[in-house]
C-alpha atoms as a PDB file:
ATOM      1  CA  UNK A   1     -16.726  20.528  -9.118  1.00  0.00           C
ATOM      2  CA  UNK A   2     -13.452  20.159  -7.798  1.00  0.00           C
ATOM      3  CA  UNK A   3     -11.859  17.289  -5.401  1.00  0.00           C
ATOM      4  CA  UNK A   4     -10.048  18.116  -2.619  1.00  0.00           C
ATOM      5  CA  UNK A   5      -8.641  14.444  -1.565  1.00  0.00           C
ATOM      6  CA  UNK A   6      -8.710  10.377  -1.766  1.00  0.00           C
ATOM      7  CA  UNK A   7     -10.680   9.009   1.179  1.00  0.00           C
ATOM      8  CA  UNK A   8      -9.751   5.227   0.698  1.00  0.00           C
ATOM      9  CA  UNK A   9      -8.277   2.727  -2.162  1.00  0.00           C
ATOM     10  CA  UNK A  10      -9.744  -0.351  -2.208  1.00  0.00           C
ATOM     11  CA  UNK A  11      -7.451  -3.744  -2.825  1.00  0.00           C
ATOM     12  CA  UNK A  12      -8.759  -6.589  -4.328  1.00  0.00           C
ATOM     13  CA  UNK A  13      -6.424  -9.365  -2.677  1.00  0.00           C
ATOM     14  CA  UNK A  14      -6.321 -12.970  -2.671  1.00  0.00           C
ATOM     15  CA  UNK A  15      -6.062 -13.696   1.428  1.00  0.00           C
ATOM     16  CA  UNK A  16      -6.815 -10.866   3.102  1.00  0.00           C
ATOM     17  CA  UNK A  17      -4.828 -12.155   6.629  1.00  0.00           C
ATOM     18  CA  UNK A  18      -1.714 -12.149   4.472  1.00  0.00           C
ATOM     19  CA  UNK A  19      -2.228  -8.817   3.188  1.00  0.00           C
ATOM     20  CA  UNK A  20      -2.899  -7.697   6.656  1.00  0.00           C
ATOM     21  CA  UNK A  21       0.124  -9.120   7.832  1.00  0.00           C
ATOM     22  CA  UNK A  22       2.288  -8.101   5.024  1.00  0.00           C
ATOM     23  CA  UNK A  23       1.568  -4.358   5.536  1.00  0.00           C
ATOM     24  CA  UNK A  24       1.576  -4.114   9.214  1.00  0.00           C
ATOM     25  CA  UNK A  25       4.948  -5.577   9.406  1.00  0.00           C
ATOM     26  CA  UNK A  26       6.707  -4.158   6.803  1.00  0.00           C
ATOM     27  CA  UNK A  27       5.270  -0.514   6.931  1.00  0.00           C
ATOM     28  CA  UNK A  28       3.460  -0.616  10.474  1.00  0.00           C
ATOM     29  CA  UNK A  29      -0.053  -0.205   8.884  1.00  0.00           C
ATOM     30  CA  UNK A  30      -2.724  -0.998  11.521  1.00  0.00           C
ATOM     31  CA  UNK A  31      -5.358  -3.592  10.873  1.00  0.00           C
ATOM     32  CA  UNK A  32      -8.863  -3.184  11.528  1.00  0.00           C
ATOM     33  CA  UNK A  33     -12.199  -4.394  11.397  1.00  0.00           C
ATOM     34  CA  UNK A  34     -14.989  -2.180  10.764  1.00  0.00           C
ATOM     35  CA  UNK A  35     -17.609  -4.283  10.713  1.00  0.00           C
ATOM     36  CA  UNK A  36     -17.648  -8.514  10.836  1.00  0.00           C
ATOM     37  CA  UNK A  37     -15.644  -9.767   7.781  1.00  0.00           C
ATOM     38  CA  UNK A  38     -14.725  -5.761   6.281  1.00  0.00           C
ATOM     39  CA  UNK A  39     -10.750  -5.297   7.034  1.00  0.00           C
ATOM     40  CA  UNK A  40      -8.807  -2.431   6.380  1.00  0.00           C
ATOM     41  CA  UNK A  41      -5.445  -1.017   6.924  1.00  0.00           C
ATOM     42  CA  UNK A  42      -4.782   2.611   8.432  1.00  0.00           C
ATOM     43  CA  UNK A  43      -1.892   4.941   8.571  1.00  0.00           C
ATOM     44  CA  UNK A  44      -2.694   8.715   9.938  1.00  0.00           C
ATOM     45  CA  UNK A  45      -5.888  10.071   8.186  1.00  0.00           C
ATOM     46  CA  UNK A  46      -6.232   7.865   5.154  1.00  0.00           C
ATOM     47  CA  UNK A  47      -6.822   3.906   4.878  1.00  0.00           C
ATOM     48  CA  UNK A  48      -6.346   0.858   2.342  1.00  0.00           C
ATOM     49  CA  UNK A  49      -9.872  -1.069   2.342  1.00  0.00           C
ATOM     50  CA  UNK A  50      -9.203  -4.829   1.630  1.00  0.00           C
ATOM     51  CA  UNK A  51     -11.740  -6.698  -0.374  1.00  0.00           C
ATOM     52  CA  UNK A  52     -11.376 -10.810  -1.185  1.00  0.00           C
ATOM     53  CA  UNK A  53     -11.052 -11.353  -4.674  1.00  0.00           C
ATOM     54  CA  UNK A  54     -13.713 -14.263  -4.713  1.00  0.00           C
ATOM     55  CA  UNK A  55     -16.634 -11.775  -2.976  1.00  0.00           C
ATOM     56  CA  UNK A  56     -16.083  -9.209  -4.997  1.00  0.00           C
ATOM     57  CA  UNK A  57     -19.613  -7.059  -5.186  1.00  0.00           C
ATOM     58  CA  UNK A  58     -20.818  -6.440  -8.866  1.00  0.00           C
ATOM     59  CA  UNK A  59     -19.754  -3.013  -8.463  1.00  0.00           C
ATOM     60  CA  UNK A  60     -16.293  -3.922  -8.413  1.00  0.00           C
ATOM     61  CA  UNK A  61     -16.287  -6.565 -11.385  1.00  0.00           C
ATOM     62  CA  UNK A  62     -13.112  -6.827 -13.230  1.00  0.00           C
ATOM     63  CA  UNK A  63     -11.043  -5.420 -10.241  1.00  0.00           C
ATOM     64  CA  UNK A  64      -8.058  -8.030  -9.864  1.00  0.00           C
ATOM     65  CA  UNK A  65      -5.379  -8.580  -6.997  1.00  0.00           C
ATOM     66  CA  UNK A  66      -2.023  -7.207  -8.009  1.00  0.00           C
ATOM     67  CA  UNK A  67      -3.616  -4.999 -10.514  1.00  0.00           C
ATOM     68  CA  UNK A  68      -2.524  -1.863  -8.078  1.00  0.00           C
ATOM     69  CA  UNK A  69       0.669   0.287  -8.173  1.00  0.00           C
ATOM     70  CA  UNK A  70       0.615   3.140  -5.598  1.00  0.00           C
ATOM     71  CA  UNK A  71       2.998   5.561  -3.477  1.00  0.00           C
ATOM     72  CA  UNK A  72       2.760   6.105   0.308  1.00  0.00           C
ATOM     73  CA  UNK A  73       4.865   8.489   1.896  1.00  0.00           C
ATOM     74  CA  UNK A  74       6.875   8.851   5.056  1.00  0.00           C
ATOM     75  CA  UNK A  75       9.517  10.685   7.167  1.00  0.00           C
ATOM     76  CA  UNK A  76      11.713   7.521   7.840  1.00  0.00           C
ATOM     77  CA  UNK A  77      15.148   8.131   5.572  1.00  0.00           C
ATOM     78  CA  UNK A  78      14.172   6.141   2.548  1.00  0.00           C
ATOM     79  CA  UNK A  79      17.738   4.282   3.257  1.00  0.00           C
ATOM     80  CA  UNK A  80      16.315   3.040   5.962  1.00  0.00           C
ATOM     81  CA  UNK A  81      13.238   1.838   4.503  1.00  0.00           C
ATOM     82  CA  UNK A  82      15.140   0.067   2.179  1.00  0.00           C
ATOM     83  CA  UNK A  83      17.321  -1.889   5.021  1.00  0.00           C
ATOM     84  CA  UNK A  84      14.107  -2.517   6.820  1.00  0.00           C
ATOM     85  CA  UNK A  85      12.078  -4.109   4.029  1.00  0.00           C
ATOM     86  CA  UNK A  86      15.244  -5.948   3.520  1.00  0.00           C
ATOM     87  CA  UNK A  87      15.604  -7.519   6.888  1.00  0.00           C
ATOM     88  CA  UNK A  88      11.878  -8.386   6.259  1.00  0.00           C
ATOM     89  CA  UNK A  89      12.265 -10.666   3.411  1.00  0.00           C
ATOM     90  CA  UNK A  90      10.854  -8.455   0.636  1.00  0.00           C
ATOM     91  CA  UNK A  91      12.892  -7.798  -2.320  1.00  0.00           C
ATOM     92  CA  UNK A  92      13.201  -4.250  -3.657  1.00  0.00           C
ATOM     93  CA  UNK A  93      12.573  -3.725  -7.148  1.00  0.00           C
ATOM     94  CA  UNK A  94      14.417  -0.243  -7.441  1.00  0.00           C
ATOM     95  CA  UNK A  95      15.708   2.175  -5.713  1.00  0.00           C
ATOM     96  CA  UNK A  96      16.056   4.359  -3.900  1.00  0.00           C
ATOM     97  CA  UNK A  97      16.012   6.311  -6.762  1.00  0.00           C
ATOM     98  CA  UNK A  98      14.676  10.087  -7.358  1.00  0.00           C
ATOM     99  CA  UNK A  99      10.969  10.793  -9.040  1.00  0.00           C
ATOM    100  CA  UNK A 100       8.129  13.260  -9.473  1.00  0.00           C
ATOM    101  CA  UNK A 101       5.718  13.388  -6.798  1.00  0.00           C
ATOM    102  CA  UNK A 102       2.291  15.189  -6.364  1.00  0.00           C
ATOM    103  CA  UNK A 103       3.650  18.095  -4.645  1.00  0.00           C
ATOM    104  CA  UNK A 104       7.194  18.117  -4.879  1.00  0.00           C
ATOM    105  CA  UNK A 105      10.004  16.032  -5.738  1.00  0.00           C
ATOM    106  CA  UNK A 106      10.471  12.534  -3.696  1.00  0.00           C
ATOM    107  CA  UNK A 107      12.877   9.690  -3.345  1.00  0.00           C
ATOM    108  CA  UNK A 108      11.466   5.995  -3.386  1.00  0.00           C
ATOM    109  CA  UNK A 109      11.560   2.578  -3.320  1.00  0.00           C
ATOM    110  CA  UNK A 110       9.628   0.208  -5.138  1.00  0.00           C
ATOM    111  CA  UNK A 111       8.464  -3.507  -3.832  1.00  0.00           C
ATOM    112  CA  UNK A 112       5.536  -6.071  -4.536  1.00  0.00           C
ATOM    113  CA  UNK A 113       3.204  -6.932  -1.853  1.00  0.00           C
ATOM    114  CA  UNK A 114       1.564 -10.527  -1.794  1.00  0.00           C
ATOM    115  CA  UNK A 115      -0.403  -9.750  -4.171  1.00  0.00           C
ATOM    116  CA  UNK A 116       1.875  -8.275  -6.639  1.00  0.00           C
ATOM    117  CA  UNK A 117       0.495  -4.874  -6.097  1.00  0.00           C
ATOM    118  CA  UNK A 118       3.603  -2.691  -6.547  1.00  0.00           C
ATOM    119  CA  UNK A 119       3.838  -0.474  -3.860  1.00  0.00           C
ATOM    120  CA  UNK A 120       6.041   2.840  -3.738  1.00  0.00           C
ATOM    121  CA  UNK A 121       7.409   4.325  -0.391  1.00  0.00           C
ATOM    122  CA  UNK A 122       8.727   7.422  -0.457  1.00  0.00           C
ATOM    123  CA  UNK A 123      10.265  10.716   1.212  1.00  0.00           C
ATOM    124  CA  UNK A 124       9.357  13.860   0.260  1.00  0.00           C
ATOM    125  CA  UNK A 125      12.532  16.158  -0.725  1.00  0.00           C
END
């Protein structure tokens, strides 16, 4: 068996409006609601599920907000992200400095969300 792709990452977070809020403004993430209470955030083809911390399904025991630390990428200069995430209020932790990606080398930033997830943006080079 081999896998080809990630589908979705789940968060656990603590409110999910501010986590909603949080990522549409400072990365233009679109919120949605699949169903009544299940909220998620998309960007092209893939999607962040968002899951309260305190209705957690047994499943998912010992899953805690800020616990994640993942990369997204995208074709804005990474400058740029930087001065934008600035102007936003968020405070970034490093960069932009250079790294090893998945495919190729990449250039990133690195900032915590609300939950103290730390989040990675970053261009491909």
């Amino acid at each position: 068996m081999r896998v080809t792709g990630f589908d979705h990452v789940v968060l656990a977070v603590a409110d999910v409006q501010a986590t909603l809020d949080f990522y549409e403004r400072t990365l233009g993430m679109t919120p949605v609601e699949h169903r009544p209470g299940s909220f998620a955030l998309t960007f092209g083809p893939h999607k962040l599920s968002l899951q309260p911390a305190d209705a957690l399904p047994p499943i998912a025991a010992g899953t805690t907000p800020g616990s994640a630390n993942f990369c997204v990428l995208t074709g804005e200069p990474i400058e740029d992200v930087a001065a934008h995430l600035e102007r936003c209020g968020v405070e970034i932790l490093d960069g932009p400095v250079d790294k090893v990606g998945a495919t190729r080398p990449i250039r990133s930033v690195y900032f915590h969300d609300p939950d103290g997830n730390l989040v990675e943006v970053a261009n491909q080079l």
